[in-house]
N, C-alpha and C. Protein backbone atom coordinates (compact mmCIF):
# COMPACT_ATOMS: atom_id res chain seq x y z
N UNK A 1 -71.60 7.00 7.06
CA UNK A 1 -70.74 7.57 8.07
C UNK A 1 -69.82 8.61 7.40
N UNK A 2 -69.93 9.81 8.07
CA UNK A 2 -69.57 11.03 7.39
C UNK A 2 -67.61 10.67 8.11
N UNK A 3 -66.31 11.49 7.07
CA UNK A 3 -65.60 11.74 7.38
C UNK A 3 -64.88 11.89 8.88
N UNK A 4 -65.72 12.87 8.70
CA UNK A 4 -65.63 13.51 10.89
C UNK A 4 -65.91 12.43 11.81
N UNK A 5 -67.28 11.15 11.07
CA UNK A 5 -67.38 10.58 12.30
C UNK A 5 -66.30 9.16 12.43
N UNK A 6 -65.69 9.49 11.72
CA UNK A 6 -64.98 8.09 11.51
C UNK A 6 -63.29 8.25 12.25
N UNK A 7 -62.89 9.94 12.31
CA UNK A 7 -61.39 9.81 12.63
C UNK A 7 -61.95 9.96 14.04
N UNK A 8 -60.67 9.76 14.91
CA UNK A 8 -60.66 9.44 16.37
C UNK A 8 -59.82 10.73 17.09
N UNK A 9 -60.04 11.48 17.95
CA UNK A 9 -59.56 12.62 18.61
C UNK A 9 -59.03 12.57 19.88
N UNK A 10 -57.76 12.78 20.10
CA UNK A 10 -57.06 12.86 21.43
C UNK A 10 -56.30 13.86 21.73
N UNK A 11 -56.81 14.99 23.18
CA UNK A 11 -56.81 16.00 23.27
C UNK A 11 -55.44 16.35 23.93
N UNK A 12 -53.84 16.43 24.09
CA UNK A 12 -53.19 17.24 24.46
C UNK A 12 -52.99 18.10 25.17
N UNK A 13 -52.45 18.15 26.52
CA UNK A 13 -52.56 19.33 27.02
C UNK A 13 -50.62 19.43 27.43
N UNK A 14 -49.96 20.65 26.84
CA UNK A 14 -48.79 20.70 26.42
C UNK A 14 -48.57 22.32 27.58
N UNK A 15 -47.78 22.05 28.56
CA UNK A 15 -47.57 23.39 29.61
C UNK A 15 -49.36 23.49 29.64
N UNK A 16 -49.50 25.02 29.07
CA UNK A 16 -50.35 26.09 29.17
C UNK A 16 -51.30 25.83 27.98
N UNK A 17 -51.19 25.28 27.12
CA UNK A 17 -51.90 24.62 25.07
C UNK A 17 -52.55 24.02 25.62
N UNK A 18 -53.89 23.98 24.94
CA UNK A 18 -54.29 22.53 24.45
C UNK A 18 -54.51 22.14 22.91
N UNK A 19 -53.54 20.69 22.51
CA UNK A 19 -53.75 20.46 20.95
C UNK A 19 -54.62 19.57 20.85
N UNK A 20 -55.81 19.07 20.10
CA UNK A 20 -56.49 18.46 19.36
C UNK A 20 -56.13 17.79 18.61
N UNK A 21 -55.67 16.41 18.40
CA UNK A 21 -55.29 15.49 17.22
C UNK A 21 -56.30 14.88 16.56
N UNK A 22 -55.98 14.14 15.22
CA UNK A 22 -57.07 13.81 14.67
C UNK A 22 -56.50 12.73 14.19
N UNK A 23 -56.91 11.20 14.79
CA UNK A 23 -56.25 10.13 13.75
C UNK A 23 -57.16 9.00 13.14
N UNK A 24 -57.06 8.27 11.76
CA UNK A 24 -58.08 7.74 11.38
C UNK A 24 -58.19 6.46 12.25
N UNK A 25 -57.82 6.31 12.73
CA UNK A 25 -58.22 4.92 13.87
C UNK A 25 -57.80 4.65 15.09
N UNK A 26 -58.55 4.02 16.54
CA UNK A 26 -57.98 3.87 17.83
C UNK A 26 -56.79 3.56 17.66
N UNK A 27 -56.14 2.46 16.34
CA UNK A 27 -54.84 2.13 16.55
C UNK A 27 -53.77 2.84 16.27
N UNK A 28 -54.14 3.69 15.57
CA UNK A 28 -53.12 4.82 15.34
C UNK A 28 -52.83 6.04 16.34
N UNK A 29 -54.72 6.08 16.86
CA UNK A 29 -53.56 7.07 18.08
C UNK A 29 -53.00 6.61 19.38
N UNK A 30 -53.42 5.17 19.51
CA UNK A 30 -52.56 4.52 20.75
C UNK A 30 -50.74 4.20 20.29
N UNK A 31 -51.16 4.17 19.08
CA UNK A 31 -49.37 4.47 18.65
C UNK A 31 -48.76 5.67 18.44
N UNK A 32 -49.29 6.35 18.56
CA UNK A 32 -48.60 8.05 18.92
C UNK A 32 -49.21 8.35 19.97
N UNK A 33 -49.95 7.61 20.89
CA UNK A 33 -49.55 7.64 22.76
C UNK A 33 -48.87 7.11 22.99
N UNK A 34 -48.03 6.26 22.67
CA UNK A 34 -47.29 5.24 23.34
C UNK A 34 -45.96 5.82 23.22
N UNK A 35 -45.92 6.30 21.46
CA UNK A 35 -44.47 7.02 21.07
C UNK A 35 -43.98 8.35 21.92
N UNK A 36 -45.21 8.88 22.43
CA UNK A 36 -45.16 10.10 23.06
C UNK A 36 -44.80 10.09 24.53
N UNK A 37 -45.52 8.93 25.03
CA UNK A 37 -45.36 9.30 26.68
C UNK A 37 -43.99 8.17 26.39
N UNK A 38 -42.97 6.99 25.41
CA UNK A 38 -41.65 6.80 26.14
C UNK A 38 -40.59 7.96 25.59
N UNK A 39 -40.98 9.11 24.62
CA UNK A 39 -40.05 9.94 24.38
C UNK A 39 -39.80 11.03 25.43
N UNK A 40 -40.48 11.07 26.29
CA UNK A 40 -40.40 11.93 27.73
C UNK A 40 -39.20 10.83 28.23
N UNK A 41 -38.93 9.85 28.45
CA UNK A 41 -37.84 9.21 29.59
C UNK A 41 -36.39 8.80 28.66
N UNK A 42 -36.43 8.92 27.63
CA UNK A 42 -35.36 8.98 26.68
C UNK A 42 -34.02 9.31 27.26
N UNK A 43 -34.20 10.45 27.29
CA UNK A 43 -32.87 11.51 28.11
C UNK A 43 -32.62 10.74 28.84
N UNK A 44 -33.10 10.43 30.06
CA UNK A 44 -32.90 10.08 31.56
C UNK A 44 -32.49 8.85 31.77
N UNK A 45 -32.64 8.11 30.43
CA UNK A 45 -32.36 6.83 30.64
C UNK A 45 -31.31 6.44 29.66
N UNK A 46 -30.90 7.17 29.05
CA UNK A 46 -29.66 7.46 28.11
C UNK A 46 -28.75 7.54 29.27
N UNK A 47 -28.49 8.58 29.86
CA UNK A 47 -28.01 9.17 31.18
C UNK A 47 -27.56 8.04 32.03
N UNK A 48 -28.57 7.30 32.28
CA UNK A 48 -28.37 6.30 33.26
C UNK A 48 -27.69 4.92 32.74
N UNK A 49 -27.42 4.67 31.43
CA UNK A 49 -26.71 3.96 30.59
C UNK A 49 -25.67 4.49 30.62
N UNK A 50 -25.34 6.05 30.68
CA UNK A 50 -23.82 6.18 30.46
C UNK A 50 -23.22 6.41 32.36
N UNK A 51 -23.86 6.79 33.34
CA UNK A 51 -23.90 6.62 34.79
C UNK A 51 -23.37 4.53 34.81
N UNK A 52 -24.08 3.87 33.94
CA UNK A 52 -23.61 2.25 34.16
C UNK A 52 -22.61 2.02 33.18
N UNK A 53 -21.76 2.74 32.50
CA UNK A 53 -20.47 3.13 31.61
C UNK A 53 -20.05 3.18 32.55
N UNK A 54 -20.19 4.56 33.57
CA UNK A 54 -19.05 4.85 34.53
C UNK A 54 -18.64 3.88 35.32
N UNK A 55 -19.89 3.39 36.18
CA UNK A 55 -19.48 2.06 36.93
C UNK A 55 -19.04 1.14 36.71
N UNK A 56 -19.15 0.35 35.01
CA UNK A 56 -18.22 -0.29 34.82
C UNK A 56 -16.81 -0.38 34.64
N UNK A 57 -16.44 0.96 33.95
CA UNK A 57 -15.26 1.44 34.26
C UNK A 57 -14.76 1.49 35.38
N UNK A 58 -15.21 1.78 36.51
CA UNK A 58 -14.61 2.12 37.80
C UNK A 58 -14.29 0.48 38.47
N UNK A 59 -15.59 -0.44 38.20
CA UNK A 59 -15.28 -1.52 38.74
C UNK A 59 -14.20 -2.47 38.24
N UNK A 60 -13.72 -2.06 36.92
CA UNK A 60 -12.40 -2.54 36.48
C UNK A 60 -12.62 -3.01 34.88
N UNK A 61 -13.70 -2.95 34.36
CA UNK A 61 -13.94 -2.93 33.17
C UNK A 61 -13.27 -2.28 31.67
N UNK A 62 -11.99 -2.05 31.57
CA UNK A 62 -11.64 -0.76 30.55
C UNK A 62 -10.92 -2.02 29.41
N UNK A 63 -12.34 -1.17 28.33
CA UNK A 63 -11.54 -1.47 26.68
C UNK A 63 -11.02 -0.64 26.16
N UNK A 64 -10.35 0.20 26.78
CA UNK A 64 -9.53 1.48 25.86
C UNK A 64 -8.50 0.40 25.03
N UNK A 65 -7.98 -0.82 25.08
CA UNK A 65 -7.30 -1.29 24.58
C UNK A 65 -7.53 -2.15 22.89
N UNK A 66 -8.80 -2.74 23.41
CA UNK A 66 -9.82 -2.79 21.98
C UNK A 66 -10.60 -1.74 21.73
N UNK A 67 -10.56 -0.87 20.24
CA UNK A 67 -11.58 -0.24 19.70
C UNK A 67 -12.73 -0.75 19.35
N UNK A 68 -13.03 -2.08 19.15
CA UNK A 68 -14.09 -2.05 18.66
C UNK A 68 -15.07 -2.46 20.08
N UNK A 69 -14.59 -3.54 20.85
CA UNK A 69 -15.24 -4.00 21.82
C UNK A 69 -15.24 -2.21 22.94
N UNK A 70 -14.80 -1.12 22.65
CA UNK A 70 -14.76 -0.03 23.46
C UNK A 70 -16.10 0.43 23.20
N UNK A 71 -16.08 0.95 21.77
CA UNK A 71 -17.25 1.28 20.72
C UNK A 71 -18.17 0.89 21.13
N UNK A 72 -18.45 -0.80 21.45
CA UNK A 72 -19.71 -1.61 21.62
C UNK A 72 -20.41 -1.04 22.51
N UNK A 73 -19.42 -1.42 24.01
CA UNK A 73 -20.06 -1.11 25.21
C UNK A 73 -20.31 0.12 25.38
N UNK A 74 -19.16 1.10 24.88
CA UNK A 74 -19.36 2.61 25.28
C UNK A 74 -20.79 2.96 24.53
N UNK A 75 -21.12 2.37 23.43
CA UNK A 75 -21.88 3.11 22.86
C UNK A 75 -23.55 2.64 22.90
N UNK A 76 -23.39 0.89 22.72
CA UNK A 76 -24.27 0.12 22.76
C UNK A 76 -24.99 0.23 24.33
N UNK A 77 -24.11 0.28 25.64
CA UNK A 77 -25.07 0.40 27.07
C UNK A 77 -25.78 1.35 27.07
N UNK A 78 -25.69 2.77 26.71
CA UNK A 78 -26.71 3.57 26.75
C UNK A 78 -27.72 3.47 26.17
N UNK A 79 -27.10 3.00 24.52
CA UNK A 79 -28.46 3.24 23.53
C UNK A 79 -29.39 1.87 24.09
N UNK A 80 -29.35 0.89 24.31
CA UNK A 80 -29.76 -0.26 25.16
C UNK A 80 -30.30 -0.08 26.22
N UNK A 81 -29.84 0.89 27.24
CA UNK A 81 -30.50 0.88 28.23
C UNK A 81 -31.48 2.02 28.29
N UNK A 82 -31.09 2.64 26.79
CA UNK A 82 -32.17 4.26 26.69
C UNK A 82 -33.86 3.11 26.24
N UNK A 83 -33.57 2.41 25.09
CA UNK A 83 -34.55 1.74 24.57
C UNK A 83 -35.26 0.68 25.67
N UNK A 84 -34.44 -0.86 26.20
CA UNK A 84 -34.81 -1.02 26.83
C UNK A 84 -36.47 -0.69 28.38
N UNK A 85 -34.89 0.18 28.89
CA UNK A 85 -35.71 0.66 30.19
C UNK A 85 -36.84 1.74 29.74
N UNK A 86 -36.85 2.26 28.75
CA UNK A 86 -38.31 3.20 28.29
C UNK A 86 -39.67 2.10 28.00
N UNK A 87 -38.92 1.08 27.07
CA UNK A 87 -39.62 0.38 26.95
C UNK A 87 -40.66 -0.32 28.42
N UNK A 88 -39.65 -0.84 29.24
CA UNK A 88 -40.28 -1.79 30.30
C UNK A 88 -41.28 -0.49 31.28
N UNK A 89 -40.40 0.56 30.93
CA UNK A 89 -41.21 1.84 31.75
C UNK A 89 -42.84 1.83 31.39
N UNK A 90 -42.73 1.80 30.07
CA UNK A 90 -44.15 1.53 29.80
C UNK A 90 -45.13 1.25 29.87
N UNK A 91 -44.59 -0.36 29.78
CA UNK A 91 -45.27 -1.64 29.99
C UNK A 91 -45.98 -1.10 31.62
N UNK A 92 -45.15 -1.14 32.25
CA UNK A 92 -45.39 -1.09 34.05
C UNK A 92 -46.44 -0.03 34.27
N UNK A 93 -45.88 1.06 33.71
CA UNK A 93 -46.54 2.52 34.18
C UNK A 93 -47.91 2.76 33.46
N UNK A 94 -47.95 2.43 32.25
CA UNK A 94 -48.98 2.90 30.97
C UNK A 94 -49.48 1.90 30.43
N UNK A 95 -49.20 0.89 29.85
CA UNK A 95 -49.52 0.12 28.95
C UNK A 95 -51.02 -0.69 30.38
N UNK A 96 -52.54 -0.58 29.29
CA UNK A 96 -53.22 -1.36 30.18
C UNK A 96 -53.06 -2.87 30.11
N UNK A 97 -53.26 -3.78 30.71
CA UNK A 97 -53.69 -5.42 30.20
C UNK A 97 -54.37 -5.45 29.69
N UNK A 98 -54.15 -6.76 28.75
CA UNK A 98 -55.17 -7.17 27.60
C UNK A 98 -56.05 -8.10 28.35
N UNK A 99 -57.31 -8.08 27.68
CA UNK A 99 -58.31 -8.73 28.83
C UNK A 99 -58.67 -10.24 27.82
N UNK A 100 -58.84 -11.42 28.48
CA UNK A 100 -58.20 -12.11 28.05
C UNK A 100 -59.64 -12.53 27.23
N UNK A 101 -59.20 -13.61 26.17
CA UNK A 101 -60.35 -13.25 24.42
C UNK A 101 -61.21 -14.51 24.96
C-alpha cells in the first residue's frame, strides 16, 4: 500500500475555495471535523454567557463586592457556557450515534 493510498481526504468548501486536506487516518480527520464545525459557534455562545452575566446581574446577583467570587462568575459563565453549549451543540446537530458493538 502506496503512501497516497493510505492518507484519508476531506474536501472543504470555504465561501467561493475549495481546500483538499490530507490526514493519515479517519480518526484524525473526524478530529479536525469536529474542531472545525464547534469553532463556528464559539463567538455566539461566548455572547450568550455574557447576555446570562447580564441577567444575573439584573436579577440581583452583584459581586462587585468580592473580587475574586466577581472574577469567577464574570469570567468563568461565558468561558463555560462558550465550551459547554458548543460542545452539546454538537453532540445534537453533528455528532452521528455509535451503532451498538
Amino acid at each position: 500500500m502506496t503512501e497516497k493510498e493510505k492518507t484519508v481526504t476531506l474536501e472543504v468548501v470555504l465561501r467561493d475555495r475549495r481546500r483538499k486536506l490530507y490526514f493519515e487516518s479517519e480518526e484524525d480527520r473526524l478530529g479536525w471535523e469536529k474542531a472545525y464545525r464547534q469553532s463556528k459557534w464559539y463567538t455566539p455562545y461566548f455572547l450568550l454567557g455574557v447576555v446570562i452575566n447580564l441577567v444575573l446581574y439584573k436579577a440581583g446577583l452583584d459581586l462587585s463586592r468580592n473580587i475574586f467570587l466577581g472574577f469567577a462568575v464574570g469570567v468563568g459563565v461565558p468561558i463555560a457556557s462558550m465550551f459547554l453549549l458548543t460542545e452539546l451543540h454538537y453532540r445534537l446537530f453533528y455528532a452521528k450515534p455509535k451503532a451498538p458493538a
